[in-house]
PDB file of N, CA and C in Angstrom:
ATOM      1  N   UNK A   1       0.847  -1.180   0.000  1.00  0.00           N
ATOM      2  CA  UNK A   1       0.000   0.000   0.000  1.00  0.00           C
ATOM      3  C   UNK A   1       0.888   1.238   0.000  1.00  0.00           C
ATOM      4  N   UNK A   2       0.726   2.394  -0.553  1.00  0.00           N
ATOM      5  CA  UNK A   2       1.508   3.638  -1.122  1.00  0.00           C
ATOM      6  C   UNK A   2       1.188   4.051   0.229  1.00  0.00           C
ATOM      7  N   UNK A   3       2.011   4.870   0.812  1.00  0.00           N
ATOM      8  CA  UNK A   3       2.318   5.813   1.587  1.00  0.00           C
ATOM      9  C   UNK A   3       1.616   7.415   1.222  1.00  0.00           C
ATOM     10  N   UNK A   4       0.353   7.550   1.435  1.00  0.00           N
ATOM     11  CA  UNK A   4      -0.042   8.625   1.248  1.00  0.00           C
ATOM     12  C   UNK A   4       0.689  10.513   1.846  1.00  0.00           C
ATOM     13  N   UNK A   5       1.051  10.744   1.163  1.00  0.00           N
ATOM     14  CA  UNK A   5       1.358  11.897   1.837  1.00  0.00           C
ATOM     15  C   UNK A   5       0.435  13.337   1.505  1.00  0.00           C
ATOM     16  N   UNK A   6       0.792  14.040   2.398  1.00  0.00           N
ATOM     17  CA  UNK A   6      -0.369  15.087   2.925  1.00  0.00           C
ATOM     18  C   UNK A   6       0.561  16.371   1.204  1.00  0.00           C
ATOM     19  N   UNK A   7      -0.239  16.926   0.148  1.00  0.00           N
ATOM     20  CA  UNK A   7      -0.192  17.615  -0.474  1.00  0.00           C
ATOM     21  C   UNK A   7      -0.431  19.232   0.116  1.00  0.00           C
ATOM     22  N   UNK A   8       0.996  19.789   0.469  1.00  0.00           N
ATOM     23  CA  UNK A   8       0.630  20.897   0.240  1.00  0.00           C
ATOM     24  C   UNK A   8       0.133  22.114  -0.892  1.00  0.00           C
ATOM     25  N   UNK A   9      -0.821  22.977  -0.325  1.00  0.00           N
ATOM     26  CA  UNK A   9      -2.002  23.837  -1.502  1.00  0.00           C
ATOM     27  C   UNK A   9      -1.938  24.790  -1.106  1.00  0.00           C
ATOM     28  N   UNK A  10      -1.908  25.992  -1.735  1.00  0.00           N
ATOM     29  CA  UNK A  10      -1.853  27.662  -1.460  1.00  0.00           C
ATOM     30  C   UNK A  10      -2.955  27.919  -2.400  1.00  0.00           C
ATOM     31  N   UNK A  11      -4.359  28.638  -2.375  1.00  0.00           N
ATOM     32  CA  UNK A  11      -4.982  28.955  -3.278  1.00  0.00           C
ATOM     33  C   UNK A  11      -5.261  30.496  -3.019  1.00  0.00           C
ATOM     34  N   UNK A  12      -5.054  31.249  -3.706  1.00  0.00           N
ATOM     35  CA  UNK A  12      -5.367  32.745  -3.648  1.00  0.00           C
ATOM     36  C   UNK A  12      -6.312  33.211  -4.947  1.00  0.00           C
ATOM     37  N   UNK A  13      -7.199  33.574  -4.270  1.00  0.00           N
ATOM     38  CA  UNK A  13      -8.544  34.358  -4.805  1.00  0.00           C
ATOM     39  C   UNK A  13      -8.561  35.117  -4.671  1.00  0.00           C
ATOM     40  N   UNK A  14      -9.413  36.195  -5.795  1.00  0.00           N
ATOM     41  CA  UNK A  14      -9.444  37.717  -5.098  1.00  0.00           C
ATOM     42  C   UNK A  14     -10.800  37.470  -4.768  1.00  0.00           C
ATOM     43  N   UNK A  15     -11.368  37.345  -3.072  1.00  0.00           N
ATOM     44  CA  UNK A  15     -12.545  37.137  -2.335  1.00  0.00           C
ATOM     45  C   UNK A  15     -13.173  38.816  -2.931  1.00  0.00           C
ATOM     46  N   UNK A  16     -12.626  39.320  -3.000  1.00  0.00           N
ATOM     47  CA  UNK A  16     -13.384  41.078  -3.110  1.00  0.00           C
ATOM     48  C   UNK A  16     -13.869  41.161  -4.357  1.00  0.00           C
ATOM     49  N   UNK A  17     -13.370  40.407  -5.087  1.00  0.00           N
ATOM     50  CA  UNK A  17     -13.923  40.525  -6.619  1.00  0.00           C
ATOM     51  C   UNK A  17     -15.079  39.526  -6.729  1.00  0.00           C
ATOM     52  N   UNK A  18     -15.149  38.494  -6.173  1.00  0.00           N
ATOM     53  CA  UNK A  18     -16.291  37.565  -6.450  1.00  0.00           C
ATOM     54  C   UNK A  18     -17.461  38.288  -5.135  1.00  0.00           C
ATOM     55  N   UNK A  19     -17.088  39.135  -4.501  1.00  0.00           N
ATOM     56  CA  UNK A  19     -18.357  39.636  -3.525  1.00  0.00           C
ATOM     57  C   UNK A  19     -18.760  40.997  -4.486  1.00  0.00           C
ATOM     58  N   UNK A  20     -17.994  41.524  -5.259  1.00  0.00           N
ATOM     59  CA  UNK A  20     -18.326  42.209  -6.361  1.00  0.00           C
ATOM     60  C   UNK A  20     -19.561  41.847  -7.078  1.00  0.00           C
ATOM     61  N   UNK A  21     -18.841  40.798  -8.048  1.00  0.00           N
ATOM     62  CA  UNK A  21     -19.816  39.644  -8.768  1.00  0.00           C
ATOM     63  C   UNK A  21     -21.455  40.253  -7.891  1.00  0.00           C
ATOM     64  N   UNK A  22     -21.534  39.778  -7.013  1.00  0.00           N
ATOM     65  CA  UNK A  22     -22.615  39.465  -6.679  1.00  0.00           C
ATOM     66  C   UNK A  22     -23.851  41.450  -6.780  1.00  0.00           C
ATOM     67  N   UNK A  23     -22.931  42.218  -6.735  1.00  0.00           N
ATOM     68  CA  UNK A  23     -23.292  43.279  -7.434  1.00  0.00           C
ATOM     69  C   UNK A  23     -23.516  43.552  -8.347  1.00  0.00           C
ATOM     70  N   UNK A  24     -23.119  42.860  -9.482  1.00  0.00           N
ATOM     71  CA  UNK A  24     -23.230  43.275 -11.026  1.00  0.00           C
ATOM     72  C   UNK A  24     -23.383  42.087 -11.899  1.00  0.00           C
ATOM     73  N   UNK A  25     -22.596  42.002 -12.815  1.00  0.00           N
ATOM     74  CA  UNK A  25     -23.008  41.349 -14.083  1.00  0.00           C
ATOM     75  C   UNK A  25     -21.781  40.121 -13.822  1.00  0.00           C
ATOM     76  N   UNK A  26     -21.152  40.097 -15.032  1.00  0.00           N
ATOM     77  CA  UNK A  26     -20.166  39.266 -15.150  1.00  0.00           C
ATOM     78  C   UNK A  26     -18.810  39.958 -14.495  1.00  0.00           C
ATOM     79  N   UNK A  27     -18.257  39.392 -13.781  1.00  0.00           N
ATOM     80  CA  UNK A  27     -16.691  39.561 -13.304  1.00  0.00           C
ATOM     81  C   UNK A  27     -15.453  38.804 -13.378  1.00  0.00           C
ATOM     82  N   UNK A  28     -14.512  38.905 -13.874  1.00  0.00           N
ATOM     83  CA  UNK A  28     -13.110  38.078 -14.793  1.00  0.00           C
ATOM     84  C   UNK A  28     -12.480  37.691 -12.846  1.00  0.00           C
ATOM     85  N   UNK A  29     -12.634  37.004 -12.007  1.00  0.00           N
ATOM     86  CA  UNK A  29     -12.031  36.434 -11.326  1.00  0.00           C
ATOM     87  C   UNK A  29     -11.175  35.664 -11.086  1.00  0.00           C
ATOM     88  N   UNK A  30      -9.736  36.429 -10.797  1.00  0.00           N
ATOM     89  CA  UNK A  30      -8.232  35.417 -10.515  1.00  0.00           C
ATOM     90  C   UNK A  30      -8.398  34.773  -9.781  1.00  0.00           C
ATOM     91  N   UNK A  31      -7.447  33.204  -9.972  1.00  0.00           N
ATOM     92  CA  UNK A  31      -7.656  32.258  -9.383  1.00  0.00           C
ATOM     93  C   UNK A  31      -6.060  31.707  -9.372  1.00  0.00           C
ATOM     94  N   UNK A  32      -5.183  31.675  -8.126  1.00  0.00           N
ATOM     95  CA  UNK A  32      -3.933  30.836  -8.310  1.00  0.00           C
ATOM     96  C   UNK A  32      -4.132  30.021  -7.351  1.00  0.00           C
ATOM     97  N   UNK A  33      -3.366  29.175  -8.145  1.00  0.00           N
ATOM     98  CA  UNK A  33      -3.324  27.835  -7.213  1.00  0.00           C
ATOM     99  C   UNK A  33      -1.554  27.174  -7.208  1.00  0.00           C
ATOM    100  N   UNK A  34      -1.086  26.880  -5.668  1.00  0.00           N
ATOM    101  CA  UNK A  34       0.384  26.478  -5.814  1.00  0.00           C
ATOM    102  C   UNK A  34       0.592  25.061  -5.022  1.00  0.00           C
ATOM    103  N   UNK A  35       1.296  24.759  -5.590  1.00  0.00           N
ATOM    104  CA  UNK A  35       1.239  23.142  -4.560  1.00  0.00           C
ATOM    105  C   UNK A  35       3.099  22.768  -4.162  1.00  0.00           C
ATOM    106  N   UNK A  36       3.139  22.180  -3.022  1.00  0.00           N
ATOM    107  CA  UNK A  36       4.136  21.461  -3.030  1.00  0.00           C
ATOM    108  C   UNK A  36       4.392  20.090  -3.027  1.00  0.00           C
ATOM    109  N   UNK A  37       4.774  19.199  -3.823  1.00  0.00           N
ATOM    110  CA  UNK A  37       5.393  19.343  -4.729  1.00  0.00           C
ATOM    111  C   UNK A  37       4.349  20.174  -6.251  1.00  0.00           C
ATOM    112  N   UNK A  38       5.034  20.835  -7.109  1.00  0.00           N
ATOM    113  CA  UNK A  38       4.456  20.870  -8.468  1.00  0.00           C
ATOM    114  C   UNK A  38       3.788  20.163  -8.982  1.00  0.00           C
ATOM    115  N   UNK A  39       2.736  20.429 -10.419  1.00  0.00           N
ATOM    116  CA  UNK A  39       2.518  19.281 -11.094  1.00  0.00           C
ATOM    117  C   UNK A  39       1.364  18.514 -10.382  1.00  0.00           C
ATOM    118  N   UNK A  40       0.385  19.443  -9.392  1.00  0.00           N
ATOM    119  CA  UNK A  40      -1.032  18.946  -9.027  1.00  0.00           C
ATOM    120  C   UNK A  40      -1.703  19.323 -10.161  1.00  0.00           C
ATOM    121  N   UNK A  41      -3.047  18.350 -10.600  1.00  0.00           N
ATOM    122  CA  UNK A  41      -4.082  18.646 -11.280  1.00  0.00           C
ATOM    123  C   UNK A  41      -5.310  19.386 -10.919  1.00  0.00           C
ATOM    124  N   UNK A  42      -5.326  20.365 -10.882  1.00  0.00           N
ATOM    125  CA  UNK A  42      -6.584  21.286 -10.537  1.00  0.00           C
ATOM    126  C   UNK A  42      -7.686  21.412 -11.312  1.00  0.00           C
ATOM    127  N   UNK A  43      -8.880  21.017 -10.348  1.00  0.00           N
ATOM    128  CA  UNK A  43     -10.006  20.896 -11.092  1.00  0.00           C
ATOM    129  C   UNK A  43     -11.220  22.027 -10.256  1.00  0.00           C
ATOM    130  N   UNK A  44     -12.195  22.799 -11.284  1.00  0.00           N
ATOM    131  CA  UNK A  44     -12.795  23.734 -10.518  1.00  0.00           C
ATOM    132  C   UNK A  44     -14.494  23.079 -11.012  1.00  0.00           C
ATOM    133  N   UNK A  45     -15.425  23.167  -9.589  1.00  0.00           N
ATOM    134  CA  UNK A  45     -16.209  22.387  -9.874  1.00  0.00           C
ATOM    135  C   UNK A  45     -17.775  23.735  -9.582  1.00  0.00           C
ATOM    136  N   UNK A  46     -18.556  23.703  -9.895  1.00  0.00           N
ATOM    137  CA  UNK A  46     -19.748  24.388  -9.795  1.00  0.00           C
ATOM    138  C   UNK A  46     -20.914  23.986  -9.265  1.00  0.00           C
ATOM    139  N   UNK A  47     -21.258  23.600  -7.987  1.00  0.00           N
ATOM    140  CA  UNK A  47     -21.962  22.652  -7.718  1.00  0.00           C
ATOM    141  C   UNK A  47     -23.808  23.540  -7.606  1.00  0.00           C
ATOM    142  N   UNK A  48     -24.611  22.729  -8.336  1.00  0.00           N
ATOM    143  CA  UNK A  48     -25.966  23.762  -8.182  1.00  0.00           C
ATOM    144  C   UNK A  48     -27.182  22.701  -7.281  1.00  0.00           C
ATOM    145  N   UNK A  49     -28.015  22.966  -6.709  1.00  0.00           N
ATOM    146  CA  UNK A  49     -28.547  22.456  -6.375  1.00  0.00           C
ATOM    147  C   UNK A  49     -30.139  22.382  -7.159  1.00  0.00           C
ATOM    148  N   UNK A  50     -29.903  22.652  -7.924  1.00  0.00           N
ATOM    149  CA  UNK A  50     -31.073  22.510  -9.116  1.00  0.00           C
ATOM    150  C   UNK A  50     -31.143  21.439 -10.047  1.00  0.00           C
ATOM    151  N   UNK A  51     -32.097  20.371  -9.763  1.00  0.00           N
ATOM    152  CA  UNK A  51     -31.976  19.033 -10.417  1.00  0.00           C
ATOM    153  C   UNK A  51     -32.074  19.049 -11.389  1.00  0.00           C
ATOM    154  N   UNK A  52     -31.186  18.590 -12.265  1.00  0.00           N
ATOM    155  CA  UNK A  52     -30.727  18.188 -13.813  1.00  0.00           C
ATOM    156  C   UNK A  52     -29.431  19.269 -14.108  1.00  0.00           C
ATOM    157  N   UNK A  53     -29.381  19.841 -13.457  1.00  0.00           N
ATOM    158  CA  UNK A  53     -28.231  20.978 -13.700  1.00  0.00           C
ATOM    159  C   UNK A  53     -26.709  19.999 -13.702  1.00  0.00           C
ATOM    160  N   UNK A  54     -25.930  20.800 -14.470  1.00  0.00           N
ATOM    161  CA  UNK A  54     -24.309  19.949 -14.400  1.00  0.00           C
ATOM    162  C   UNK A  54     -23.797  20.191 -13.421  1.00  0.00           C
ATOM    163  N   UNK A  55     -23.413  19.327 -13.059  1.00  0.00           N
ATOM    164  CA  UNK A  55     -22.057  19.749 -11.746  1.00  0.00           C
ATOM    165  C   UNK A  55     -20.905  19.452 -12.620  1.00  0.00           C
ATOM    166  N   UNK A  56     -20.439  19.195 -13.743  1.00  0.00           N
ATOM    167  CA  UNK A  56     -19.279  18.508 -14.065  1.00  0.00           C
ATOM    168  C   UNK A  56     -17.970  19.440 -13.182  1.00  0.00           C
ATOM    169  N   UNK A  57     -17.174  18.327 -13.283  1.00  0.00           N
ATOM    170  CA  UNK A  57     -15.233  19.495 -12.950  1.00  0.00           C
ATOM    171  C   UNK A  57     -14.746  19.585 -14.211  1.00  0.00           C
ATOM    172  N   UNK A  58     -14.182  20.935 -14.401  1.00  0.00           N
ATOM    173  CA  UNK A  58     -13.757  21.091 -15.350  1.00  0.00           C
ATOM    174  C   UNK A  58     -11.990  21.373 -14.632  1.00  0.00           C
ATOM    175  N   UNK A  59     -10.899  20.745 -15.849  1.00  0.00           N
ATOM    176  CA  UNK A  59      -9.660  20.888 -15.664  1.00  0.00           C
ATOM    177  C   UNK A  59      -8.919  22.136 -15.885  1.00  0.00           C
ATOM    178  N   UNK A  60      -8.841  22.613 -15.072  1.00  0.00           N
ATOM    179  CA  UNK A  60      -7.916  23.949 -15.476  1.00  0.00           C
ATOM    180  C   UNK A  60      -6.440  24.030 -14.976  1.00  0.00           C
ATOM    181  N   UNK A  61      -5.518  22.839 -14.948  1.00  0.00           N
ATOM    182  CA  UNK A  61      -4.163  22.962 -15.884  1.00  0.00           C
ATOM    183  C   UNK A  61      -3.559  22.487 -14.458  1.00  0.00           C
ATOM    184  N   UNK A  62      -2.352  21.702 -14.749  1.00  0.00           N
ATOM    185  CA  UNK A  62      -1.461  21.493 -13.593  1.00  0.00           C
ATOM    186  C   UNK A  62      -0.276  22.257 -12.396  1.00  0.00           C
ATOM    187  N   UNK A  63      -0.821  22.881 -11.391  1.00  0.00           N
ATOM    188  CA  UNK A  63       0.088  23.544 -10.860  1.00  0.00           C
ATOM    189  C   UNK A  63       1.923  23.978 -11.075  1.00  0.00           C
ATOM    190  N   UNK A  64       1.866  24.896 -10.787  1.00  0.00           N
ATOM    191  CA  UNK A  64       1.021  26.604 -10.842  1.00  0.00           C
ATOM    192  C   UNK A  64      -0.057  26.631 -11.354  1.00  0.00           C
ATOM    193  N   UNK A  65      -0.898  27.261 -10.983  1.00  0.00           N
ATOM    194  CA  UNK A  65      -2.195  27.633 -12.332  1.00  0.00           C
ATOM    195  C   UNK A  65      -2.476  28.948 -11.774  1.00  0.00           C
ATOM    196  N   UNK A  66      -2.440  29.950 -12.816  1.00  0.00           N
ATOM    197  CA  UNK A  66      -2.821  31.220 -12.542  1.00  0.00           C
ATOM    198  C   UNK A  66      -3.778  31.807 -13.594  1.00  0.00           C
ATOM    199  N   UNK A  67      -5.122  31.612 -13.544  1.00  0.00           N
ATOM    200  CA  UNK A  67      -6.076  31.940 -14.380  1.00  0.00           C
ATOM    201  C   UNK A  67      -6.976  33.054 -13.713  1.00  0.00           C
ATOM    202  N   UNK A  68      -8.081  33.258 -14.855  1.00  0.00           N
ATOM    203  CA  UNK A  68      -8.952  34.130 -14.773  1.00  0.00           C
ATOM    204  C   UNK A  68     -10.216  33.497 -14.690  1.00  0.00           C
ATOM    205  N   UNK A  69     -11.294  32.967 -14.099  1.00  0.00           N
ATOM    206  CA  UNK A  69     -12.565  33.057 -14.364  1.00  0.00           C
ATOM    207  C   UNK A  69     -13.899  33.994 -14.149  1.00  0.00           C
ATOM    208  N   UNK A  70     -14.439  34.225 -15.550  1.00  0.00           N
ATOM    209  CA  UNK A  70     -15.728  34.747 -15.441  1.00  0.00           C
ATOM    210  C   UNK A  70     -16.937  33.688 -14.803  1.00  0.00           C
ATOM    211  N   UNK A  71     -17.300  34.549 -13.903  1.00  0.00           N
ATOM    212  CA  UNK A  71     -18.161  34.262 -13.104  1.00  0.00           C
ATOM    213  C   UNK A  71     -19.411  35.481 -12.987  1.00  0.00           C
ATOM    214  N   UNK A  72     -20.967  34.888 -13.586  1.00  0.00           N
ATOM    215  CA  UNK A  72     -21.759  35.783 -13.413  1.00  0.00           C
ATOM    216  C   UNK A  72     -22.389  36.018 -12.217  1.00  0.00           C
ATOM    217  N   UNK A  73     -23.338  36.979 -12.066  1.00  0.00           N
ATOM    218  CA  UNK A  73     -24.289  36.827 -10.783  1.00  0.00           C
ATOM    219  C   UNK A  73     -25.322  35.991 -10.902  1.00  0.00           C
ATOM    220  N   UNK A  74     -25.573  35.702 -12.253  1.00  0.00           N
ATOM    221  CA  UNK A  74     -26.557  33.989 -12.515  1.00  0.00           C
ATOM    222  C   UNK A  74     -25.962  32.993 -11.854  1.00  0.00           C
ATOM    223  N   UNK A  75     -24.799  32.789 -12.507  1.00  0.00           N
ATOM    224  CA  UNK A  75     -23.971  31.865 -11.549  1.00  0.00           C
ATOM    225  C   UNK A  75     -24.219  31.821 -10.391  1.00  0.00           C
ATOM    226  N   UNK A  76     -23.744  32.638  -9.376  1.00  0.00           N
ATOM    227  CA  UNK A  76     -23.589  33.191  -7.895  1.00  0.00           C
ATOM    228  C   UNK A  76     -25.122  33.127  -7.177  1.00  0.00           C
ATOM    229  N   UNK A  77     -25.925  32.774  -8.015  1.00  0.00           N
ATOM    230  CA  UNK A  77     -27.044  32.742  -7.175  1.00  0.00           C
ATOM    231  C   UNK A  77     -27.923  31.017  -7.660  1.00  0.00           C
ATOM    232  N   UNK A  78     -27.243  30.223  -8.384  1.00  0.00           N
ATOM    233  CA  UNK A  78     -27.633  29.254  -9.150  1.00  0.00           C
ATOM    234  C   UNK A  78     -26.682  28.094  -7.927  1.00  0.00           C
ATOM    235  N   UNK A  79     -25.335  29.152  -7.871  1.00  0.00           N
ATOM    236  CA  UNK A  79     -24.775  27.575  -7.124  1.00  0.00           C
ATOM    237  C   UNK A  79     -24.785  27.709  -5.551  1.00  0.00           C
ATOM    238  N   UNK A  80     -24.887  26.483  -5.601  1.00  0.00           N
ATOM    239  CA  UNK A  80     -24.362  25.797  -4.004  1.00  0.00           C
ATOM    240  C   UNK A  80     -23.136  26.124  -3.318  1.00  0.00           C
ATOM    241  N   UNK A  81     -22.303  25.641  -4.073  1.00  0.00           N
ATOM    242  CA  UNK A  81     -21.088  26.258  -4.055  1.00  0.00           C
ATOM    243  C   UNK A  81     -20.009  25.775  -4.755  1.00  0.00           C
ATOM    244  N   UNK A  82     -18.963  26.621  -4.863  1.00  0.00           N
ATOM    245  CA  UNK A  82     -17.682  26.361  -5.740  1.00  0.00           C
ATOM    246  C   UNK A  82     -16.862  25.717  -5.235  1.00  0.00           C
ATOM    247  N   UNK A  83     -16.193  24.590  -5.769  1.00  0.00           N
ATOM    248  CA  UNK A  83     -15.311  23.663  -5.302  1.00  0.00           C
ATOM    249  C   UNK A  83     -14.142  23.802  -6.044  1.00  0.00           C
ATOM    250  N   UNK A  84     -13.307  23.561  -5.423  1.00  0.00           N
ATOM    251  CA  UNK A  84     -11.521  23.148  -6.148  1.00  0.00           C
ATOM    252  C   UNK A  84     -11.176  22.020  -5.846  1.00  0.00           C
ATOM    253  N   UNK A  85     -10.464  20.962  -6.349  1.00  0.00           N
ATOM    254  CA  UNK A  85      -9.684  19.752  -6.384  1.00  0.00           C
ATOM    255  C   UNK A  85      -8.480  19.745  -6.851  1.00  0.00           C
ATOM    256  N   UNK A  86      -7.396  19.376  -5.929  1.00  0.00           N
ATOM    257  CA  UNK A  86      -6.006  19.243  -6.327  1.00  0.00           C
ATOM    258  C   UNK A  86      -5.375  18.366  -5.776  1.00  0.00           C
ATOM    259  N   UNK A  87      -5.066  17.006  -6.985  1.00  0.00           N
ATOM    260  CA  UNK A  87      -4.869  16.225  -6.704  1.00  0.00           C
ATOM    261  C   UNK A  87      -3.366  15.913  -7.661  1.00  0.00           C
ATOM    262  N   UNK A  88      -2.439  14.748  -6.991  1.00  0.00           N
ATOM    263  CA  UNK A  88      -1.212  14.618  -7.349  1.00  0.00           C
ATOM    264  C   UNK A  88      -0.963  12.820  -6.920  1.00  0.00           C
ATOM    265  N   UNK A  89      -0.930  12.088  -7.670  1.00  0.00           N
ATOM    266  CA  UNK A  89      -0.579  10.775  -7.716  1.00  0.00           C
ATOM    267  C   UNK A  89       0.442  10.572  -6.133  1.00  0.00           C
ATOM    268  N   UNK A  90       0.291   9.844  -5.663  1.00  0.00           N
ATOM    269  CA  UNK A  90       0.896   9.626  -4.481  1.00  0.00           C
ATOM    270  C   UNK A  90       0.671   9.996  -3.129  1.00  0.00           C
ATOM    271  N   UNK A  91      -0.168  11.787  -3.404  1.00  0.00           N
ATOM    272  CA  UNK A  91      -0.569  12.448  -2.303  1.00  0.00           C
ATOM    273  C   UNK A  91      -2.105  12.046  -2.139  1.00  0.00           C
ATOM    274  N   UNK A  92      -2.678  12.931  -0.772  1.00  0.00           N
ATOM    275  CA  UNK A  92      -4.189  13.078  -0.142  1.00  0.00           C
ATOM    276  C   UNK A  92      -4.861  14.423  -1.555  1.00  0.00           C
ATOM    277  N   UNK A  93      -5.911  13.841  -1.715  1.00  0.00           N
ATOM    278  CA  UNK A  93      -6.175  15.098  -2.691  1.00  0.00           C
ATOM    279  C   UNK A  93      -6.593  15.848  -1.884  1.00  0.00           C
ATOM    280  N   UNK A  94      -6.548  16.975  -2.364  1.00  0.00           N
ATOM    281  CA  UNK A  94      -7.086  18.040  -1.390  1.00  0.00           C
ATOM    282  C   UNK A  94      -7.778  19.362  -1.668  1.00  0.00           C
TER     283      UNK A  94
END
C-alpha cells in the first residue's frame, strides 16, 4: 500500500472581486493555485442544487495555475457552491 502523503495547496482568490460579482453582471475572477510538490491537477467544480443541472469538474491545468474566471451573478445565485480539487498521484487530494 503507497504511503499517502499530505499535499501541500496555497490557493489565492481575489474574495473582493467575487463579492463584487454578486453586485453586477459578469466579473473576470483570478484564481492561483500552488502546490508542493508541483505538477497537481486542478479541477474547478460548480456545484448547483437545481436538479438536472451539471455539476461537471472542469480541468484547469497542472500547478502553478494562474487563471482568470468569469463568473456571473446567474452563476452566484444558481450555485451551491464552488469547489476546487487538487490532486497529485501519491498524495491526499485536497
Amino acid at each position: 500500500m503507497k504511503n499517502m502523503h499530505k499535499l501541500k495547496v496555497i490557493l489565492i482568490s481575489s474574495l473582493a472581486l467575487l463579492m463584487v460579482a454578486c453586485a453586477g453582471g459578469k466579473r473576470n475572477v483570478p484564481f492561483t493555485v500552488q502546490s508542493d510538490p508541483l505538477g497537481a491537477y486542478v479541477h474547478f467544480q460548480v456545484q448547483s442544487p437545481i436538479e438536472g443541472a451539471s455539476n461537471d469538474w472542469v480541468f484547469l491545468g497542472k500547478t502553478p495555475v494562474d487563471i482568470k474566471r468569469f463568473i456571473s451573478k446567474k452563476q452566484l445565485k444558481k450555485a451551491g457552491a464552488f469547489r476546487l480539487s487538487v490532486q497529485k498521484e501519491g498524495f491526499s487530494t485536497q
